[in-house]
C-alpha atoms as a PDB file:
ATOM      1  CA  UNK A   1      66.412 -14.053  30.853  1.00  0.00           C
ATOM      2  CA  UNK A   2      65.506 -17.417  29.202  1.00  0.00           C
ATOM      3  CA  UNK A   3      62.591 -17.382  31.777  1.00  0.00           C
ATOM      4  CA  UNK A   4      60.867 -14.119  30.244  1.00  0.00           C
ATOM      5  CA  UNK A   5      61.874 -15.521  26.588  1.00  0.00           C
ATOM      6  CA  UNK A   6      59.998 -18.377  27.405  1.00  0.00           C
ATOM      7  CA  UNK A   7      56.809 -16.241  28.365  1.00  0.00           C
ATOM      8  CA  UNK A   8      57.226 -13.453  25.864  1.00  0.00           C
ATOM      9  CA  UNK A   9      57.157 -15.765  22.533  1.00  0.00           C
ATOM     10  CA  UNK A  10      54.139 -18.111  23.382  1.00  0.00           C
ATOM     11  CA  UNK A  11      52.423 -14.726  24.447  1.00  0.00           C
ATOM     12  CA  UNK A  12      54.101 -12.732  20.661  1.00  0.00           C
ATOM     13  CA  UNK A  13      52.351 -16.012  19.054  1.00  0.00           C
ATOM     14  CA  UNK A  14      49.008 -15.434  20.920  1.00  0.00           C
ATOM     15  CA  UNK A  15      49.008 -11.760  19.727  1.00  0.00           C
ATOM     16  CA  UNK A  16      49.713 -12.505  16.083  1.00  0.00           C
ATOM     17  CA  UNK A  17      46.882 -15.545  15.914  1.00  0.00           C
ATOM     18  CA  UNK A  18      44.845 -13.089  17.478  1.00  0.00           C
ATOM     19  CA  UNK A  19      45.490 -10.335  15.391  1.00  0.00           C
ATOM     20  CA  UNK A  20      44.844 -13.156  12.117  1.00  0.00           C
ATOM     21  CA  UNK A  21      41.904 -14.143  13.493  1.00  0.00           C
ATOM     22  CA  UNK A  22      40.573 -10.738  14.192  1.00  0.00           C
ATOM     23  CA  UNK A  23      41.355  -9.438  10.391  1.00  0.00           C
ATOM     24  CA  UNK A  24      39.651 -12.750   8.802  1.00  0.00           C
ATOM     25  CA  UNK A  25      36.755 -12.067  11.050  1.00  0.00           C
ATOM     26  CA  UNK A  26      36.418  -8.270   9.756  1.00  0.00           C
ATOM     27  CA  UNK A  27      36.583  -9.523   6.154  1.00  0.00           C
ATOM     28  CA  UNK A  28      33.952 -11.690   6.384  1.00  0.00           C
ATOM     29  CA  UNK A  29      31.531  -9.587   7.729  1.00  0.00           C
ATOM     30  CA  UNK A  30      32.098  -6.948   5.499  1.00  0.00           C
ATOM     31  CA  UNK A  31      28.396  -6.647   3.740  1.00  0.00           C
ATOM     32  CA  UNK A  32      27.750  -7.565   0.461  1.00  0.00           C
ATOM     33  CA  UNK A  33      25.972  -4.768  -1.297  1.00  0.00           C
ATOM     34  CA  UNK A  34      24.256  -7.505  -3.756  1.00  0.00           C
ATOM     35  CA  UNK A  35      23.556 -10.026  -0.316  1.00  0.00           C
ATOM     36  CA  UNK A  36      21.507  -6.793   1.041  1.00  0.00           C
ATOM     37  CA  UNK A  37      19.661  -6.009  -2.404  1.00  0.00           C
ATOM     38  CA  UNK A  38      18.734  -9.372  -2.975  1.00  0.00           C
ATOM     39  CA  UNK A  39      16.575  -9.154   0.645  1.00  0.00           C
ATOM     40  CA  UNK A  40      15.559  -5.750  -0.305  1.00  0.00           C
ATOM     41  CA  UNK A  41      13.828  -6.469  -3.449  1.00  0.00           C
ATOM     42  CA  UNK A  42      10.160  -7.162  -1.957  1.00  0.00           C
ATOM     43  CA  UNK A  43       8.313  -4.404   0.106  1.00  0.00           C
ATOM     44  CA  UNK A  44       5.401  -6.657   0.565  1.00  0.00           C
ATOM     45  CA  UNK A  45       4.667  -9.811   1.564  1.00  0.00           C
ATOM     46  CA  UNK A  46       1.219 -11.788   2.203  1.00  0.00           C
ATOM     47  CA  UNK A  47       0.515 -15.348   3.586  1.00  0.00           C
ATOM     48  CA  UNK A  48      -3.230 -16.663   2.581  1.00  0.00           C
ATOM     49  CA  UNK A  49      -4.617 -14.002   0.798  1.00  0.00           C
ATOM     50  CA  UNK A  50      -8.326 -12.934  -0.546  1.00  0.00           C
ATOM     51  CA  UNK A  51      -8.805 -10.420  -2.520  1.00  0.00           C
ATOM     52  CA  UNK A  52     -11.646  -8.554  -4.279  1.00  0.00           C
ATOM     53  CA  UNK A  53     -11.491  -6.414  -7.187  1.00  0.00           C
ATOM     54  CA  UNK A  54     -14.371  -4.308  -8.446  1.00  0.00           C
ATOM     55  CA  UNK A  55     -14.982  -2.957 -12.249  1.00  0.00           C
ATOM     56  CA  UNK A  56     -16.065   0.674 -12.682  1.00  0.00           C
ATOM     57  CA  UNK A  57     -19.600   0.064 -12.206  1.00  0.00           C
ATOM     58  CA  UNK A  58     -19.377  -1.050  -8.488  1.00  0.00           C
ATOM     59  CA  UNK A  59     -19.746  -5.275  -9.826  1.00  0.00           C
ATOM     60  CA  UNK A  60     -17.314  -7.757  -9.124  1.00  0.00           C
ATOM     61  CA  UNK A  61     -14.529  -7.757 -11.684  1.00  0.00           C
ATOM     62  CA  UNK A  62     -12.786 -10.899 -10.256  1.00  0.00           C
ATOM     63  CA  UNK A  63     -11.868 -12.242  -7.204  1.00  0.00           C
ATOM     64  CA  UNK A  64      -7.983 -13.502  -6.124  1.00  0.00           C
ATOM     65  CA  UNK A  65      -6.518 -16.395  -3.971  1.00  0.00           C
ATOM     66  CA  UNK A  66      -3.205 -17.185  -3.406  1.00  0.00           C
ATOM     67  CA  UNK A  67      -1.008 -19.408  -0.515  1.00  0.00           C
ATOM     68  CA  UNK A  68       1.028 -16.473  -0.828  1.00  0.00           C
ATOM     69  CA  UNK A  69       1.900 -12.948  -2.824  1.00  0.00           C
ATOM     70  CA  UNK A  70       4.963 -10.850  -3.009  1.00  0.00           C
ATOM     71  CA  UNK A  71       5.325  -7.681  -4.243  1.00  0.00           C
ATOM     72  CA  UNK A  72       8.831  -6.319  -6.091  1.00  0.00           C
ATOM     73  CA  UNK A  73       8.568  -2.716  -5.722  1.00  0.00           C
ATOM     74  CA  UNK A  74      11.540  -2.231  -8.303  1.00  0.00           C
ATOM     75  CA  UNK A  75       9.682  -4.389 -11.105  1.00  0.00           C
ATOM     76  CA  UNK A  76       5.907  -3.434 -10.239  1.00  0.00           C
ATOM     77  CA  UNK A  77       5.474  -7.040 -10.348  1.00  0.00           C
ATOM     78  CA  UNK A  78       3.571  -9.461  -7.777  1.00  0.00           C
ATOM     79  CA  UNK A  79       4.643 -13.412  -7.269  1.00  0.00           C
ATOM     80  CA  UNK A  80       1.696 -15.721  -6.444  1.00  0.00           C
ATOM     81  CA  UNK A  81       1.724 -19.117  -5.376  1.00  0.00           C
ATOM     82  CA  UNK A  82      -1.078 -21.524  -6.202  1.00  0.00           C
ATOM     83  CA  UNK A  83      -3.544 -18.997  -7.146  1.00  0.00           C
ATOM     84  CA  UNK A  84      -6.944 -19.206  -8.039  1.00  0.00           C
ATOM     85  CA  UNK A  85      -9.028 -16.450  -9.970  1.00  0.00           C
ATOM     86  CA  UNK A  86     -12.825 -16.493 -10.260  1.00  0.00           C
ATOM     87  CA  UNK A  87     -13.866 -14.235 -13.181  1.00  0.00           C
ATOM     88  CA  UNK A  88     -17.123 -13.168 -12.941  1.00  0.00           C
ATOM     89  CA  UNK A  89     -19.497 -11.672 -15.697  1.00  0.00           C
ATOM     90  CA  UNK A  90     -23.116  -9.672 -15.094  1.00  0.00           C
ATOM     91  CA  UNK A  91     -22.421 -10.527 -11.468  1.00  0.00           C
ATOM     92  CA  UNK A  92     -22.075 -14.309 -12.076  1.00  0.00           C
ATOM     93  CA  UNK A  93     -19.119 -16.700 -11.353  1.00  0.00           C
ATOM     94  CA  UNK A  94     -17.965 -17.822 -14.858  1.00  0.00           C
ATOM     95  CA  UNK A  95     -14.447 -18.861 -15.510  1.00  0.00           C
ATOM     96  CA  UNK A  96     -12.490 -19.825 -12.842  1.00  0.00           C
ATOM     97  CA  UNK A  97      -8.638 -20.476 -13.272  1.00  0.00           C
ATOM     98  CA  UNK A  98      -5.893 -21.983 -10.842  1.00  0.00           C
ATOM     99  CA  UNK A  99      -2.023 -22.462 -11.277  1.00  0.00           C
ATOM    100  CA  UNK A 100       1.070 -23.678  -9.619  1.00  0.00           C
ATOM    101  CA  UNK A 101       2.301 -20.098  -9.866  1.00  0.00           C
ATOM    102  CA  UNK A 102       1.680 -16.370 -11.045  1.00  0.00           C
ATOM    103  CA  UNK A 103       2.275 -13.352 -11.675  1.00  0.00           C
ATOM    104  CA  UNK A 104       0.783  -9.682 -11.982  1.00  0.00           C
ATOM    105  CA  UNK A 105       2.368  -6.919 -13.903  1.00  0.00           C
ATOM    106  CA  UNK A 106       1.261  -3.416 -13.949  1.00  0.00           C
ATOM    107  CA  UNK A 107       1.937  -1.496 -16.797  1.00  0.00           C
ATOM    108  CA  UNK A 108       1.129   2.483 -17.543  1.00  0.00           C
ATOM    109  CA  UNK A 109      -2.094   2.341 -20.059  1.00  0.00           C
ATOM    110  CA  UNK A 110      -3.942   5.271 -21.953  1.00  0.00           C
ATOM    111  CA  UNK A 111      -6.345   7.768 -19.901  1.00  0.00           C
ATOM    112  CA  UNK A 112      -3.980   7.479 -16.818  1.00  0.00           C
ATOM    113  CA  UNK A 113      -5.236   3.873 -15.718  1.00  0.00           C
ATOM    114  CA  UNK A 114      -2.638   1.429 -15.354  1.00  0.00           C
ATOM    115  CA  UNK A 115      -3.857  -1.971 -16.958  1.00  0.00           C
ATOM    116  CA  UNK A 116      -2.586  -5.089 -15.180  1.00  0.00           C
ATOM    117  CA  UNK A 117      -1.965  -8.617 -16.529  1.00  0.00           C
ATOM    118  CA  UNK A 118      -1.732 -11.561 -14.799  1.00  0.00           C
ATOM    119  CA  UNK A 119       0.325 -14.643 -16.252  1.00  0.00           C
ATOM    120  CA  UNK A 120       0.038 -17.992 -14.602  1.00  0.00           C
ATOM    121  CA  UNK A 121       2.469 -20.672 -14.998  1.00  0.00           C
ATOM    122  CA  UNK A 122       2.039 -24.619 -13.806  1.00  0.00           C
ATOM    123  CA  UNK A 123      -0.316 -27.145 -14.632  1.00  0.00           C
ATOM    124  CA  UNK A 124      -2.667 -23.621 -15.541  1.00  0.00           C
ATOM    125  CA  UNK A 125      -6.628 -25.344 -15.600  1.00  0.00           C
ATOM    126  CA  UNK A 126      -9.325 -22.993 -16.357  1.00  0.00           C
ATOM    127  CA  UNK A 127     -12.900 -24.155 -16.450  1.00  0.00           C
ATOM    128  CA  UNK A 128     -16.275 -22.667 -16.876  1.00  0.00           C
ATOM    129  CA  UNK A 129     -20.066 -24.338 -16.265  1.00  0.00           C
ATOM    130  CA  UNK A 130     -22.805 -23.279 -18.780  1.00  0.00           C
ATOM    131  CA  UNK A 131     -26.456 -22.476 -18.103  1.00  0.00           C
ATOM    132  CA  UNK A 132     -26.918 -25.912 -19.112  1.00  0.00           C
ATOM    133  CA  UNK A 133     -24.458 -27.705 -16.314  1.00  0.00           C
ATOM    134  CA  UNK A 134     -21.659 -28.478 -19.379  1.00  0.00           C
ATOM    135  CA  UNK A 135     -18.464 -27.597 -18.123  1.00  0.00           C
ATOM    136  CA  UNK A 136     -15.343 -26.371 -20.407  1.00  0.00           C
ATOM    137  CA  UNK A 137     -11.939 -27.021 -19.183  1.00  0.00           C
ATOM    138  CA  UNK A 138      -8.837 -25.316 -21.172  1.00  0.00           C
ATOM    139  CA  UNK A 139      -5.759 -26.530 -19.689  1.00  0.00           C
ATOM    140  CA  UNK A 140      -1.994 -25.247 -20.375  1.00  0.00           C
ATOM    141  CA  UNK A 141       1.495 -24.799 -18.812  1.00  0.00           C
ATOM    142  CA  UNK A 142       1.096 -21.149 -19.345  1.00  0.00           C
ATOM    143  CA  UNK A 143      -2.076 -18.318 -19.571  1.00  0.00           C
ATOM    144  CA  UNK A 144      -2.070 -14.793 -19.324  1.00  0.00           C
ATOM    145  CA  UNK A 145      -5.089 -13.183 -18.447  1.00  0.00           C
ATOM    146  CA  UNK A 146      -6.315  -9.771 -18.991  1.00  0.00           C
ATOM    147  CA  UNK A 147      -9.137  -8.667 -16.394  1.00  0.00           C
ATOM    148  CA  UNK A 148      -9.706  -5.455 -17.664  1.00  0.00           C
ATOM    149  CA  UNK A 149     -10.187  -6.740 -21.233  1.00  0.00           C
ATOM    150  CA  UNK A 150     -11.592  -9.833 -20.215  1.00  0.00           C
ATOM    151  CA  UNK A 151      -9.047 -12.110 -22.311  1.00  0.00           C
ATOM    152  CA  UNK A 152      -7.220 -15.362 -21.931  1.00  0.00           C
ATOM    153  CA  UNK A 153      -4.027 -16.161 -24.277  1.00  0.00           C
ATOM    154  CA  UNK A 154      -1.179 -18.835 -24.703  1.00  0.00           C
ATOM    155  CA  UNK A 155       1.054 -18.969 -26.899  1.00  0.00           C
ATOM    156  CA  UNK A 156       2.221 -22.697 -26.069  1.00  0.00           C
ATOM    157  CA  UNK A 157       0.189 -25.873 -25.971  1.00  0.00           C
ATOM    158  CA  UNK A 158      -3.077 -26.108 -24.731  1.00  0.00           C
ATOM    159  CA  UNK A 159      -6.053 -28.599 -24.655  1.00  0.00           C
ATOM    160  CA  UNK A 160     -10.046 -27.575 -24.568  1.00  0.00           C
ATOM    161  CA  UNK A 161     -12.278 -30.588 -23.606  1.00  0.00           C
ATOM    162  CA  UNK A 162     -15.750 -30.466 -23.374  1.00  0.00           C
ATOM    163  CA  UNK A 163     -18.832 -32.655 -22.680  1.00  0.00           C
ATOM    164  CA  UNK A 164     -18.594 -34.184 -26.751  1.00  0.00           C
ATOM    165  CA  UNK A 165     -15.484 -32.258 -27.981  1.00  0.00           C
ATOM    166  CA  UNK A 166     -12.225 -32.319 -27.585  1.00  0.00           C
ATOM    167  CA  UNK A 167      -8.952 -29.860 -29.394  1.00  0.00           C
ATOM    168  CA  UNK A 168      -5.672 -29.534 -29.081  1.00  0.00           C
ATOM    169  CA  UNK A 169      -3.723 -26.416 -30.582  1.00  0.00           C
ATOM    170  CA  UNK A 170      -0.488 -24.531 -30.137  1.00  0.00           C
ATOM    171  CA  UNK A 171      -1.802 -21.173 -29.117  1.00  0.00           C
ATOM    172  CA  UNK A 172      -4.907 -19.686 -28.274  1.00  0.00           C
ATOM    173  CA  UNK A 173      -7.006 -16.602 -27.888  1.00  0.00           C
ATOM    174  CA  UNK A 174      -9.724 -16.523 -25.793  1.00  0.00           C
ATOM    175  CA  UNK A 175     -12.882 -13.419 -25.307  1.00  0.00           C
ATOM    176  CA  UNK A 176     -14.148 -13.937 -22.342  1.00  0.00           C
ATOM    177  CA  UNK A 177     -17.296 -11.338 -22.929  1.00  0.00           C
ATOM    178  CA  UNK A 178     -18.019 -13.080 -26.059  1.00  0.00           C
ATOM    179  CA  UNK A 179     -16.685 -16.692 -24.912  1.00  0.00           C
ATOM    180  CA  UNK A 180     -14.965 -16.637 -28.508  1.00  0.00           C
ATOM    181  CA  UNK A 181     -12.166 -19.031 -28.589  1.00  0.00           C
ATOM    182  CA  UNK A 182      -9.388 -18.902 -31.440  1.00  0.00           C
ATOM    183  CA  UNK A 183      -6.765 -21.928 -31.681  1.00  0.00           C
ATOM    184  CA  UNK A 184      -3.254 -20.845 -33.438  1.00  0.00           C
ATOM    185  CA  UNK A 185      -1.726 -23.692 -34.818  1.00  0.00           C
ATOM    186  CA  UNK A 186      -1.441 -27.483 -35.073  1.00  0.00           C
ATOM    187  CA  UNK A 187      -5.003 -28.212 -34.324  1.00  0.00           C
ATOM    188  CA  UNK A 188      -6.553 -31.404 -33.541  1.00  0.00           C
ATOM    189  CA  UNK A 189     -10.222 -31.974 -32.307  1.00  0.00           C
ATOM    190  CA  UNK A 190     -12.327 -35.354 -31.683  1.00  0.00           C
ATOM    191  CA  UNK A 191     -16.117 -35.247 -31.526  1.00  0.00           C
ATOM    192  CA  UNK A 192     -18.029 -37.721 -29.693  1.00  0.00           C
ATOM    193  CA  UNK A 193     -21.457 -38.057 -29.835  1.00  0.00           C
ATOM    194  CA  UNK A 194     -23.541 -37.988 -26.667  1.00  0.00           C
ATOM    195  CA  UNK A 195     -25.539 -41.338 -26.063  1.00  0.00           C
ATOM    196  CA  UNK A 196     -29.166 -40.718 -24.834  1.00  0.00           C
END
């Protein structure tokens, strides 16, 4: 009798570790319904991309480069990393902008079109080279950028410098079509004149 004793309770102690082990193990991979959203958020992603986008007329609107894009299909929102846009005008490379990071929103516009803005974040640089070979550098921590109505904003710090000019402003407005530029607040400028 003390024989089976001595089998039955190292084999009853077995059974209830088991038992332990088994219900911990079926509580922990119980799925988190948040875990599983967070993955399902995206329903694209894109490694090295190149993209061209065309205005009504058949010209080149702008082109788009990015490491990286992914698309939120709950948000309608694209993340870009390091992107670089090339704005062109009467089929011309004018302004070209790059970032540490972006990010395109589509929102529901009149007519049924769907107008889509594109903010970039991080060390944002956006330059442009004149007939003439001067080249205009605006350069912020933030720009958002309006294709379709060809305009550049900030509403934080930014800096324009220029072959002989340089300003400083918090805020900015930019026309692309008219290459109008409107500083908010807190402006500074230096001129320096160009030796011959």
């Amino acid at each position: 009798m003390q024989r089976i004793s001595l089998f039955l309770i190292p084999g009853l102690i077995a059974v209830v570790v088991f038992v332990v082990i088994s219900s911990f193990e079926s509580v922990s991979n119980v799925p988190d319904p948040q875990h599983d959203q967070a993955y399902l958020k995206f329903d694209a992603y894109s490694a090295g991309i190149n993209t061209v986008l065309y205005a009504r007329d058949g010209t080149i609107n702008y082109t788009l480069q990015a490491t990286s894009q992914t698309h939120y299909s709950d948000e309608a929102r694209t993340e870009l990393k390091n992107p670089l846009i090339q704005l062109y005008q009467q089929g011309n490379s004018r302004w070209n902008i790059v970032a540490n990071s972006g990010r395109i929103s589509a929102t529901p516009a009149k007519n049924d079109t769907t107008t889509h803005l594109i903010e970039l974040l991080g060390n944002v640089e956006a330059y442009n080279i004149d007939e003439f070979g001067n080249r205009t550098v605006l350069s912020s921590e933030f720009l958002s950028l309006n294709p379709q109505m060809e305009t550049l904003e900030t509403d934080q710090a930014v800096t324009l410098v220029t072959t002989n000019f340089r300003q400083t402003s918090i805020g900015m407005f930019v026309d692309l079509t008219t290459e109008e530029i409107f500083f908010h607040r807190s402006n500074r400028g230096s001129y320096e004149r160009m030796s011959n």
